[in-house]
N, C-alpha and C. Protein backbone atom coordinates (compact mmCIF):
# COMPACT_ATOMS: atom_id res chain seq x y z
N UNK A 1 16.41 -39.07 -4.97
CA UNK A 1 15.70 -37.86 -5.32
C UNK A 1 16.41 -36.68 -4.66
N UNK A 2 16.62 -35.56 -5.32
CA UNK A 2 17.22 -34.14 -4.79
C UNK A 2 16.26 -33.20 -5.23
N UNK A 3 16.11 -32.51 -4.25
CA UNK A 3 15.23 -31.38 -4.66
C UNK A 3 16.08 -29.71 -4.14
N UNK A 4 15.85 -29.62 -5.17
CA UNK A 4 16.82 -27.72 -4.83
C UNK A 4 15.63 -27.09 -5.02
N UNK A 5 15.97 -26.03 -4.69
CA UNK A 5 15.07 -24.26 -4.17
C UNK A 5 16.01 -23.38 -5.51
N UNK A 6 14.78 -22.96 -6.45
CA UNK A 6 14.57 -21.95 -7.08
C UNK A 6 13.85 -20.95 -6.45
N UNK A 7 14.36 -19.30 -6.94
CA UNK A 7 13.56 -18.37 -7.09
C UNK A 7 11.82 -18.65 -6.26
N UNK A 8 11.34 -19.23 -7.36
CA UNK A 8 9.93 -19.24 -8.27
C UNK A 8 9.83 -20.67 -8.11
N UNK A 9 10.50 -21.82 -7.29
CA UNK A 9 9.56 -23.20 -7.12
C UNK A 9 10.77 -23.71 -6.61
N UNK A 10 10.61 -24.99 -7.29
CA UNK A 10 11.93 -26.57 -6.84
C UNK A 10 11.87 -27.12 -8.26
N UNK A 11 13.75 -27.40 -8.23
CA UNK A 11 14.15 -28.50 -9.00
C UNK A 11 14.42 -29.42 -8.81
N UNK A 12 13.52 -30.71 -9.20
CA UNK A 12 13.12 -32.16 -8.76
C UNK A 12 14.33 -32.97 -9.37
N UNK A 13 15.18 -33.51 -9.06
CA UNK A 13 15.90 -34.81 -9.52
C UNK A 13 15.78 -36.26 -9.53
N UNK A 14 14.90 -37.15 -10.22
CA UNK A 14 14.93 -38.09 -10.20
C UNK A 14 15.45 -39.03 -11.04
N UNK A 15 16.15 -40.42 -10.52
CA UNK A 15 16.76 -41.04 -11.01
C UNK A 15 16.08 -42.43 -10.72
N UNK A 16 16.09 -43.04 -11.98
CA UNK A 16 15.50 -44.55 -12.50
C UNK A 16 16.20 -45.36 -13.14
N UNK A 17 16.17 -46.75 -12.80
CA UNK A 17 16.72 -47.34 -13.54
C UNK A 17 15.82 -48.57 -13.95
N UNK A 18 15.93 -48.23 -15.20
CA UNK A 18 15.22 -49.29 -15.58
C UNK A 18 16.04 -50.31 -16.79
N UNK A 19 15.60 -51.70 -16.38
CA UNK A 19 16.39 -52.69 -17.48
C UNK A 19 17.79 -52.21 -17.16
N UNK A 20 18.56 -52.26 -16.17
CA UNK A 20 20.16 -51.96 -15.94
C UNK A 20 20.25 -50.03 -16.91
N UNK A 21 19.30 -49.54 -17.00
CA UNK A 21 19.90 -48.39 -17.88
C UNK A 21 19.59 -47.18 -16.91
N UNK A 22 20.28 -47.11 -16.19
CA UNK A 22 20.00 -45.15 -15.49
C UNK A 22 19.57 -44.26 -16.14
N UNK A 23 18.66 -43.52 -15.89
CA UNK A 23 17.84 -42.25 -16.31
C UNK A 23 17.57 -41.36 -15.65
N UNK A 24 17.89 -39.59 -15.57
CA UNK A 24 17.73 -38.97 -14.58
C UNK A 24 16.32 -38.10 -15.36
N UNK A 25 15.57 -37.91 -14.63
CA UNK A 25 14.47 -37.08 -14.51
C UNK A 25 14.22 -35.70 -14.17
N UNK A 26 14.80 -34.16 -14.39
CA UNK A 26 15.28 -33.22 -13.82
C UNK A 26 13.46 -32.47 -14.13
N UNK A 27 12.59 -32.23 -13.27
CA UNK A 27 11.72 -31.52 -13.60
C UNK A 27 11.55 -30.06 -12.68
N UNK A 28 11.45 -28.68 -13.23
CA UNK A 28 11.52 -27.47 -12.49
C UNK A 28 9.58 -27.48 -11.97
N UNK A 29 9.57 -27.45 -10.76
CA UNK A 29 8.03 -27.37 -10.29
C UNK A 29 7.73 -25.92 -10.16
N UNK A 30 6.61 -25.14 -10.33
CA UNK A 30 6.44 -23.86 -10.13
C UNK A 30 4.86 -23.55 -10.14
N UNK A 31 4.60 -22.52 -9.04
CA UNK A 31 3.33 -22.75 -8.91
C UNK A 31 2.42 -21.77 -10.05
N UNK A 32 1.08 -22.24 -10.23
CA UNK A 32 0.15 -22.20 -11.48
C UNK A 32 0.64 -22.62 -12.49
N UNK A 33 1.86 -23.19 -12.60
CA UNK A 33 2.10 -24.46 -13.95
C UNK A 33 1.06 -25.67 -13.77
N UNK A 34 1.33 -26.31 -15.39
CA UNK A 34 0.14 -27.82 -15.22
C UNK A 34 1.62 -28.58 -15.47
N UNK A 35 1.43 -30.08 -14.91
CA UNK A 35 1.76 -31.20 -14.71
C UNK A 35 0.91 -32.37 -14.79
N UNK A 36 1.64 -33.65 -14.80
CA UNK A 36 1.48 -34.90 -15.29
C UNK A 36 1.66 -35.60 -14.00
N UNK A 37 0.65 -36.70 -13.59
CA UNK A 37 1.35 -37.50 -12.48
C UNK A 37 1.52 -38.59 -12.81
N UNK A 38 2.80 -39.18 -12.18
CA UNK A 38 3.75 -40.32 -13.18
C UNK A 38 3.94 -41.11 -12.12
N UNK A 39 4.39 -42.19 -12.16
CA UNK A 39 4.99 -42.93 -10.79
C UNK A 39 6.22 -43.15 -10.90
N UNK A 40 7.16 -43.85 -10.17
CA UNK A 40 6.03 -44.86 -8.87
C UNK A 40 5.06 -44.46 -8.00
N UNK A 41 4.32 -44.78 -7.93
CA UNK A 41 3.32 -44.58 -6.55
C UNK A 41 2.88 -45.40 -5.62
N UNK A 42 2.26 -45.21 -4.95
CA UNK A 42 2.03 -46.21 -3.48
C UNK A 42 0.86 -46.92 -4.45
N UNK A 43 0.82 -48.24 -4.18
CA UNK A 43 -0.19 -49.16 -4.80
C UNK A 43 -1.48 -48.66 -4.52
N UNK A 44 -1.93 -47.65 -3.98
CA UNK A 44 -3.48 -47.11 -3.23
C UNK A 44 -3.58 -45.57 -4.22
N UNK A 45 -2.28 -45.56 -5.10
CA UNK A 45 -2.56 -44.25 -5.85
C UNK A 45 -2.38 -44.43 -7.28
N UNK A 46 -2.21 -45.58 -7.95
CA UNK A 46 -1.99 -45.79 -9.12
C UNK A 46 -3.11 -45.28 -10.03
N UNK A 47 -4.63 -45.50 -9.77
CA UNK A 47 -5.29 -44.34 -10.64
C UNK A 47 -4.94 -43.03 -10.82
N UNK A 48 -3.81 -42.59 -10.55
CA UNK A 48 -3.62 -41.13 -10.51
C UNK A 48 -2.77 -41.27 -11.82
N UNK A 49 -1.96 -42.48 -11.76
CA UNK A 49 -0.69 -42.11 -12.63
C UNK A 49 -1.83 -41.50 -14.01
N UNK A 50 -1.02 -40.29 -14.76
CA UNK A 50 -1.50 -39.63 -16.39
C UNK A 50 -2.93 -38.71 -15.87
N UNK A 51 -2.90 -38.25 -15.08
CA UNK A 51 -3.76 -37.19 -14.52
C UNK A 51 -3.05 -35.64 -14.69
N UNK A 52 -3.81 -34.86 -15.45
CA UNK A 52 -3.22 -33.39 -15.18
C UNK A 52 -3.67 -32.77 -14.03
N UNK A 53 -2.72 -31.77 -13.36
CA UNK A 53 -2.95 -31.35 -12.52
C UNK A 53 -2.21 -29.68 -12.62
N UNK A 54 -2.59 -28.96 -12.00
CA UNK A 54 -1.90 -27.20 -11.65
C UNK A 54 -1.75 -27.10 -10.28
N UNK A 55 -0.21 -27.14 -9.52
CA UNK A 55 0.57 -27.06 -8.47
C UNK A 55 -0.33 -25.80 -7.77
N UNK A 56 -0.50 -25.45 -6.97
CA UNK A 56 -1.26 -24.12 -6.08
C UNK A 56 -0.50 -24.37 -5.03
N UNK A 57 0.55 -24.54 -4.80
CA UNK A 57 1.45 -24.24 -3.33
C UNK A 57 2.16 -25.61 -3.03
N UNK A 58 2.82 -25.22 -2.35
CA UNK A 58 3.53 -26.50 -1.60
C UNK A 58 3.76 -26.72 0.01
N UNK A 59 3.73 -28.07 0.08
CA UNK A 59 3.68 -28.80 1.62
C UNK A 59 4.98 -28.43 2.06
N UNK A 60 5.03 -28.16 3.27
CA UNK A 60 6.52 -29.13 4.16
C UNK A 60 5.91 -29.79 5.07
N UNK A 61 6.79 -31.03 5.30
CA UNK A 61 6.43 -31.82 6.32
C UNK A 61 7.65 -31.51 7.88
N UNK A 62 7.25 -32.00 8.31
CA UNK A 62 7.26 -32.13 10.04
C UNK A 62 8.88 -31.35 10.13
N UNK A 63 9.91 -31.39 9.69
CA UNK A 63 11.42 -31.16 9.50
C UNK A 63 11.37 -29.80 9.29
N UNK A 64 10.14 -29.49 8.47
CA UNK A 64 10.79 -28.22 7.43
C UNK A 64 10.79 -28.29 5.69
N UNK A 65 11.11 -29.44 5.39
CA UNK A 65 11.71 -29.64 4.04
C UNK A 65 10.40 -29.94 3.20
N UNK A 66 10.31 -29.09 2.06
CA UNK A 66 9.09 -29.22 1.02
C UNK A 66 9.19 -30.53 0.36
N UNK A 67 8.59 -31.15 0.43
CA UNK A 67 8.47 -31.97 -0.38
C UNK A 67 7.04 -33.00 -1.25
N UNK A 68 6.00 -32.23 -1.04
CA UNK A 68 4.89 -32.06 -1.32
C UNK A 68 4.53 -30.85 -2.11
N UNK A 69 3.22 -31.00 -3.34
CA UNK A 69 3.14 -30.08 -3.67
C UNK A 69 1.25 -30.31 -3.28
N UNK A 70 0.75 -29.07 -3.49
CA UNK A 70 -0.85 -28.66 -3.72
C UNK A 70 -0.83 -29.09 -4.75
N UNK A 71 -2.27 -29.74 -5.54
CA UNK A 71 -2.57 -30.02 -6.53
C UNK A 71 -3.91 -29.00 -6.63
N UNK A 72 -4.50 -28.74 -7.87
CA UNK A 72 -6.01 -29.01 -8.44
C UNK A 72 -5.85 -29.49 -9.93
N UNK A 73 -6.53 -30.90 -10.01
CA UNK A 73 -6.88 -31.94 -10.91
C UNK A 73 -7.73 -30.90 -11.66
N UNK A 74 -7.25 -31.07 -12.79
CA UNK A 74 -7.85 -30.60 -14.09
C UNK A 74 -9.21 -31.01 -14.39
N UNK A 75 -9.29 -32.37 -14.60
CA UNK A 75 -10.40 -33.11 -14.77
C UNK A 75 -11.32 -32.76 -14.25
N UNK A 76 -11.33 -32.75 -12.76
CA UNK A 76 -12.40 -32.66 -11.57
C UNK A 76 -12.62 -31.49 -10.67
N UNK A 77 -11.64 -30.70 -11.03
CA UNK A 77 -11.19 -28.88 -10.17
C UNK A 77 -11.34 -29.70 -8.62
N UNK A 78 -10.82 -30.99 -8.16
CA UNK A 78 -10.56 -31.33 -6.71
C UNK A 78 -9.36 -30.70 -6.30
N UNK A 79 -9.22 -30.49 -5.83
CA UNK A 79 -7.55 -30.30 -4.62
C UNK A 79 -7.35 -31.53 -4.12
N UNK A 80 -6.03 -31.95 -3.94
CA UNK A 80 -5.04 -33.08 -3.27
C UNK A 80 -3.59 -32.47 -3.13
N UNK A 81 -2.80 -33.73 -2.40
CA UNK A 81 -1.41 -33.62 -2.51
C UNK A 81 -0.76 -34.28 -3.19
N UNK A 82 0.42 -34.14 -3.87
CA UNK A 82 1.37 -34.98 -4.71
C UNK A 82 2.25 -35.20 -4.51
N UNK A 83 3.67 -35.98 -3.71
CA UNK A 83 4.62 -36.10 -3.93
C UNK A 83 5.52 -35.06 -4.82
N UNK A 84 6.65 -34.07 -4.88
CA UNK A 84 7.25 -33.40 -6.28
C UNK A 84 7.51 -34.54 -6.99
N UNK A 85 8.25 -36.03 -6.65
CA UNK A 85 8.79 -36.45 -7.67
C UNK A 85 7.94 -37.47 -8.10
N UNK A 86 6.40 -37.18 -8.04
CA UNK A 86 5.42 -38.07 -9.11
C UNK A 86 4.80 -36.93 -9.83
N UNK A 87 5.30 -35.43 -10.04
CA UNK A 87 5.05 -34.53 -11.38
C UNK A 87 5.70 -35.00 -12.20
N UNK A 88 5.61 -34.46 -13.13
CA UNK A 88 6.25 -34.13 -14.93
C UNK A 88 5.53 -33.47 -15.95
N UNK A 89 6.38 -32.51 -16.19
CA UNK A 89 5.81 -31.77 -17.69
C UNK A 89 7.01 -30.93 -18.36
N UNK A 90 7.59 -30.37 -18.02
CA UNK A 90 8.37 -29.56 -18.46
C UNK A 90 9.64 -30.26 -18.01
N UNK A 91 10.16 -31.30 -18.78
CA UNK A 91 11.37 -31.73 -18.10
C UNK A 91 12.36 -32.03 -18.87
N UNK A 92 14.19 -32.35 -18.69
CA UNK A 92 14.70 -32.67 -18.80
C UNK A 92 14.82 -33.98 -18.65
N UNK A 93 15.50 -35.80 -19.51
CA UNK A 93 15.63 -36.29 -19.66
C UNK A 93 17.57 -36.75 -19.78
N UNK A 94 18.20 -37.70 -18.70
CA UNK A 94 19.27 -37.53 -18.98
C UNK A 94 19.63 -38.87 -18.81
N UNK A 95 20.41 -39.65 -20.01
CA UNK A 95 20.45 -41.44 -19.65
C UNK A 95 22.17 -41.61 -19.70
């Protein structure tokens, strides 16, 4: 996973491989956009995967480095945190 600094958010890079076939995942995060939460996820968050959500800020952890975003769940107007690279909505696809 790579995450770069835009302007106006982060560009998420993720890469998968699935069945021997590489796939990169390029999604731009930005806050009051809606998103999708996708996995992988930690086995304790898999009800989340296909949940919409609207980013309201972002984490850094202990280093400095963002890598968390604010959520509020559409569904439920809750607040949580997300991982950037379990968003998706506006993305690039590259195999």
């Amino acid at each position: 996973m790579l995450i770069e600094d835009m302007p106006d958010g982060y560009r998420v890079h993720v890469e998968r491989n699935i069945e021997n076939q590489w796939s990169v995942r390029i999604t731009e995060i930005k806050i009051g956009h809606k998103y999708v939460i996708v996995g992988p996820l930690y086995s304790k968050q898999q009800h989340m995967t296909g949940r919409e959500c609207r980013v309201t800020d972002f984490i850094e952890n202990k280093c400095g480095f963002t890598d968390k975003a604010k959520v509020r769940y559409i569904d439920t107007n809750r607040v949580g945190q997300v991982s950037l690279r379990n968003l998706a909505g506006n993305e690039i696809f590259i195999t």
